[in-house]
N, C-alpha and C. Protein backbone atom coordinates (compact mmCIF):
# COMPACT_ATOMS: atom_id res chain seq x y z
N UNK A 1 0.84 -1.18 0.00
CA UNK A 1 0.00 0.00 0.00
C UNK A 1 0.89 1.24 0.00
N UNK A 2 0.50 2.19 -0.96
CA UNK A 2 1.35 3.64 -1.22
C UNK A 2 0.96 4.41 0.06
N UNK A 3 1.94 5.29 0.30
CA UNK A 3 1.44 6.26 1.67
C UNK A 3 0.65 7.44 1.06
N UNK A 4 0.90 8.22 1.89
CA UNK A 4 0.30 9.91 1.64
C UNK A 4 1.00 10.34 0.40
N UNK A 5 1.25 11.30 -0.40
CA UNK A 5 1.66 11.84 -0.94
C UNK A 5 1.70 13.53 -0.19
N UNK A 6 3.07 13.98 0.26
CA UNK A 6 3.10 15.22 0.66
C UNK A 6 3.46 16.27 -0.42
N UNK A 7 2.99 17.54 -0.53
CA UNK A 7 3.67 18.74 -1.22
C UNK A 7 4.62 19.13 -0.75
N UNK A 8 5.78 19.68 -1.24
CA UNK A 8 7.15 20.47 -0.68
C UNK A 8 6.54 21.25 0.53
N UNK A 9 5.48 22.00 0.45
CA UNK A 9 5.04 22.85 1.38
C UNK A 9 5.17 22.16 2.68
N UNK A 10 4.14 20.97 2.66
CA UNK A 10 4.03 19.99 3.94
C UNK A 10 4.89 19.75 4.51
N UNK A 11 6.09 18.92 3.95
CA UNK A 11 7.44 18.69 4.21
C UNK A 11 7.90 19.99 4.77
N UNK A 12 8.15 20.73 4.36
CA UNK A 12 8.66 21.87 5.07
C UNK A 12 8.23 22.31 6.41
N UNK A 13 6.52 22.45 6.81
CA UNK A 13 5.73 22.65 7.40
C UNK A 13 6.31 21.35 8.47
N UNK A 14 6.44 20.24 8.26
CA UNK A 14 6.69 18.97 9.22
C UNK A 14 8.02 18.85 9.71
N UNK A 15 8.64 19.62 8.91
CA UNK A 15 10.27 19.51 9.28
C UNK A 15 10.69 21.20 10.69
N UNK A 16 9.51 21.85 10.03
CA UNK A 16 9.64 23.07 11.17
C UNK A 16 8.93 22.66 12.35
N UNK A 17 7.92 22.04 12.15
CA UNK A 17 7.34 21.16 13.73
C UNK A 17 8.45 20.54 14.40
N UNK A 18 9.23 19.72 13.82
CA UNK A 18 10.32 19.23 14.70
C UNK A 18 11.53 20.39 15.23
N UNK A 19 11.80 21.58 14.68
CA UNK A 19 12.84 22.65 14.45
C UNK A 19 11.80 23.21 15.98
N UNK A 20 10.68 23.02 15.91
CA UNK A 20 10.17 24.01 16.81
C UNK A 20 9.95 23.55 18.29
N UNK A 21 10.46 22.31 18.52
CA UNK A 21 10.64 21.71 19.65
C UNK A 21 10.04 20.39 19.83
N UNK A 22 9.45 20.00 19.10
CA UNK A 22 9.22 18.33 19.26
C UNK A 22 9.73 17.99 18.86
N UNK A 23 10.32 16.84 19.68
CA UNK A 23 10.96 15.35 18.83
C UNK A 23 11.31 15.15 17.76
N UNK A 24 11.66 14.59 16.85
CA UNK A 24 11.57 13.84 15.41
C UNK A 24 10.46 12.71 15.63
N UNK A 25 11.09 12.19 16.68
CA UNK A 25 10.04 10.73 17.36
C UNK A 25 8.26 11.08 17.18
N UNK A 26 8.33 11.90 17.83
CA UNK A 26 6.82 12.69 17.97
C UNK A 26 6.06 12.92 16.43
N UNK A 27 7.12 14.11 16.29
CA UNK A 27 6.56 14.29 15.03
C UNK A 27 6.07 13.14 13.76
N UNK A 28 7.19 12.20 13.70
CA UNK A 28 6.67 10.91 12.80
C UNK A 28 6.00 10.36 13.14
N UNK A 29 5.63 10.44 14.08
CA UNK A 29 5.00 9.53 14.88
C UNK A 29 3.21 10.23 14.46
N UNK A 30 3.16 11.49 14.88
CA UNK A 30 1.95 12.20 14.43
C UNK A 30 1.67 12.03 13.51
N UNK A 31 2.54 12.61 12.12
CA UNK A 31 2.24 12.35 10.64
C UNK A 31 2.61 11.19 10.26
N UNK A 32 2.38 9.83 11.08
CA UNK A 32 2.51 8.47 10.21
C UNK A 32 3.59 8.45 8.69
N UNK A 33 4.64 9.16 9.30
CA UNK A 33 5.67 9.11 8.54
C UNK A 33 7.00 8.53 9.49
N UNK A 34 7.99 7.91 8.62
CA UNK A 34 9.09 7.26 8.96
C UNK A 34 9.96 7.73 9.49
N UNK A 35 11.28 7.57 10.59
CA UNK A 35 12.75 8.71 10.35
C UNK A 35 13.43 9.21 9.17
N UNK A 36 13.30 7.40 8.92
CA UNK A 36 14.19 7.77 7.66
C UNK A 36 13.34 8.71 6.59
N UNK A 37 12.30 8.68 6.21
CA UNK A 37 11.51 9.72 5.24
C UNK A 37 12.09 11.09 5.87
N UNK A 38 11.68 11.75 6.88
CA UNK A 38 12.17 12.49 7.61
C UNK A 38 13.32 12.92 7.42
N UNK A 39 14.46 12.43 7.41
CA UNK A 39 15.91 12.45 7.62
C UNK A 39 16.09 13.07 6.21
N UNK A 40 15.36 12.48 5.47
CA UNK A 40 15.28 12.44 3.93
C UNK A 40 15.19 14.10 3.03
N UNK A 41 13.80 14.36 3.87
CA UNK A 41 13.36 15.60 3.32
C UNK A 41 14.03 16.41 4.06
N UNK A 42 14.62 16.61 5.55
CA UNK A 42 15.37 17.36 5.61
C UNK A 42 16.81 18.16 5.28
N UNK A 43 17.46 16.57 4.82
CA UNK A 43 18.52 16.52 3.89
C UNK A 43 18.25 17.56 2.58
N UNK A 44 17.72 17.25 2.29
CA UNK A 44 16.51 17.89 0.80
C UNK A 44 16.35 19.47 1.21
N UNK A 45 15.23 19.42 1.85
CA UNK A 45 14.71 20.87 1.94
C UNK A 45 15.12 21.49 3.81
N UNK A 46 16.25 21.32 4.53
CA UNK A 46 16.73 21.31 5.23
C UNK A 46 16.04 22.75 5.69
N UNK A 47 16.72 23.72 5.04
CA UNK A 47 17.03 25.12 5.36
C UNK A 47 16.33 26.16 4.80
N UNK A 48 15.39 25.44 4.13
CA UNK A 48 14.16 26.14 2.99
C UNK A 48 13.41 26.48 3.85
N UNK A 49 12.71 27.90 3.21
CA UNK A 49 11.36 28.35 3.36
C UNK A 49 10.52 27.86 2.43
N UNK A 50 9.10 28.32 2.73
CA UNK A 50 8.22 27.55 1.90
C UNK A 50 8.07 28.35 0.82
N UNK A 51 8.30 29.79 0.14
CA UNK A 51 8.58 30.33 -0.98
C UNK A 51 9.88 29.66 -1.95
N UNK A 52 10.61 29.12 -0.88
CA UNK A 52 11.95 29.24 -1.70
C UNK A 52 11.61 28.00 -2.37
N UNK A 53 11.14 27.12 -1.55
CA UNK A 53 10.81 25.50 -2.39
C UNK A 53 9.86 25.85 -3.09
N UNK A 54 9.13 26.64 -3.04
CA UNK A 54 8.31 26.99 -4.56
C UNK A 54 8.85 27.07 -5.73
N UNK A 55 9.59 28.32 -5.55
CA UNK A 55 10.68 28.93 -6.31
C UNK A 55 11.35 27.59 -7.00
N UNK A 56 11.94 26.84 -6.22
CA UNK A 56 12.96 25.93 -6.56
C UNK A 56 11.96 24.31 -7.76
N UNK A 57 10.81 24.28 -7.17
CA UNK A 57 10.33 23.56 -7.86
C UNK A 57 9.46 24.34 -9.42
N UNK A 58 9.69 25.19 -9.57
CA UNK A 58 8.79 26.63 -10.67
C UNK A 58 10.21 26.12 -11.29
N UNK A 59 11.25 26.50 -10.97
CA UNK A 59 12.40 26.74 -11.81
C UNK A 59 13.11 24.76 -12.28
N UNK A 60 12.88 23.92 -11.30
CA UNK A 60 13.11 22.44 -11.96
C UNK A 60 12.05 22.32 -13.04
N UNK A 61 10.63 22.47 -13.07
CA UNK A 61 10.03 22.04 -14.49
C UNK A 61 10.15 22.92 -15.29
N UNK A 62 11.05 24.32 -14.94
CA UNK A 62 10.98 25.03 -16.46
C UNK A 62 12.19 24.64 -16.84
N UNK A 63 13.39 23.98 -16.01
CA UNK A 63 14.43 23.12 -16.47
C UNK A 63 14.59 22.07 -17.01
N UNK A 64 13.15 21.40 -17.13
CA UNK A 64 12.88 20.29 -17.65
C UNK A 64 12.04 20.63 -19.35
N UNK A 65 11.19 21.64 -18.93
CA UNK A 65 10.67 21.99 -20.37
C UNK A 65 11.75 22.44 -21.14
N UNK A 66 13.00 22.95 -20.76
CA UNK A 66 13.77 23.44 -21.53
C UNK A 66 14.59 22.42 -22.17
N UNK A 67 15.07 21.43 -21.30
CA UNK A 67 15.70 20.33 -21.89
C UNK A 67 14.82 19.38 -23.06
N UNK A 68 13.58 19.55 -22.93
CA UNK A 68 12.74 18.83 -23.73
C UNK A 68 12.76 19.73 -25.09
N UNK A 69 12.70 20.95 -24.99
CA UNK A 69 12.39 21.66 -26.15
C UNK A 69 13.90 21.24 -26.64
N UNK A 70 15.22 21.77 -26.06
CA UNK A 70 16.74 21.55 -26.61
C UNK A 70 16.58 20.09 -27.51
N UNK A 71 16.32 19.19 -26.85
CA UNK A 71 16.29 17.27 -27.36
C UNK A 71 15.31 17.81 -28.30
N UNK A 72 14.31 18.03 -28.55
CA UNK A 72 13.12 18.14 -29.90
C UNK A 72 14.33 19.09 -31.06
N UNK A 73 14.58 19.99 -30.65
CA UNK A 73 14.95 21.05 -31.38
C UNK A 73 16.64 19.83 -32.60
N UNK A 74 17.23 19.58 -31.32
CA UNK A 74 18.13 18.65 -32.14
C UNK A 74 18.00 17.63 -32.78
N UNK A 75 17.00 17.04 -32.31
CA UNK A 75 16.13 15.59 -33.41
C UNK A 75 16.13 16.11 -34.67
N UNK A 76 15.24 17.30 -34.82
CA UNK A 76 14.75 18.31 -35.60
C UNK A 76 16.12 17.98 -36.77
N UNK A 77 17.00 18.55 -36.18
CA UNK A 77 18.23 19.03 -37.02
C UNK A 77 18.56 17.92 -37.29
N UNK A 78 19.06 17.32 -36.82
CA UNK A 78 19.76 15.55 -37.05
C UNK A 78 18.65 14.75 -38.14
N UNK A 79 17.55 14.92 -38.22
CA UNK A 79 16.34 14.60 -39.33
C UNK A 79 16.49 15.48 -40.42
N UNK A 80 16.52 16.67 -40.42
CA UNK A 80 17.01 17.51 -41.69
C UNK A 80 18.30 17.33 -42.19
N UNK A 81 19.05 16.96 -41.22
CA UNK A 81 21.02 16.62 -42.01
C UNK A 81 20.90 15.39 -42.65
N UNK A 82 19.77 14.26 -42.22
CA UNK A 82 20.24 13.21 -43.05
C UNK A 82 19.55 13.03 -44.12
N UNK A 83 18.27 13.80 -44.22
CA UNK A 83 17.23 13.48 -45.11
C UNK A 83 18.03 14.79 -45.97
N UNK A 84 19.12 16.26 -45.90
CA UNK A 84 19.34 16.68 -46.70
C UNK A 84 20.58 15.84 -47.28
N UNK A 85 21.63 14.82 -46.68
CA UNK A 85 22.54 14.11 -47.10
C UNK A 85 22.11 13.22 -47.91
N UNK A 86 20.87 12.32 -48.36
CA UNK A 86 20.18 11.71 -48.74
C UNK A 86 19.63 12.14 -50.20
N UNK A 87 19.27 13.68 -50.05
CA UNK A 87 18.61 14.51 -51.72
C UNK A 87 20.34 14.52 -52.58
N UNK A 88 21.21 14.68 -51.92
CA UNK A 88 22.59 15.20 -52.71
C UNK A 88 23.51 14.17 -52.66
């Protein structure tokens, strides 16, 4: 069985519950989440605010649309070089 699915926000939000004086113990313990998950996202989003992990996830999928457009754009070309090597 899959767990919860959290947003960056949450994580952040769960990792400052523990920053703010409970436990780790406690806290996983509340949100039926693991240490190690825990250990995980703080590693991750340690030192983040919840704008900045916005920010940071806005700017990974426009890093990803960009790499997708770059790979299309060169297919592109690599299909026109051989199909023009091909007329001549």
């Amino acid at each position: 069985m899959k767990g919860k699915r959290y947003t960056t926000e949450d994580k952040i939000r769960i990792l400052r519950e523990a920053d703010a004086g409970l436990s780790i113990v406690e806290v996983c313990r509340e949100r039926n989440i693991s240490e190690q998950t825990f250990h995980r996202w703080k590693r991750q989003f340690g030192m983040m605010e919840i704008p900045e992990a916005r920010r940071l996830k806005d700017l990974e999928r426009e890093n990803s649309e960009l790499k997708k457009m770059l790979a299309d754009s060169l297919l592109k070309n690599r299909v026109l070089e051989a199909v023009n090597a091909k007329k001549w």
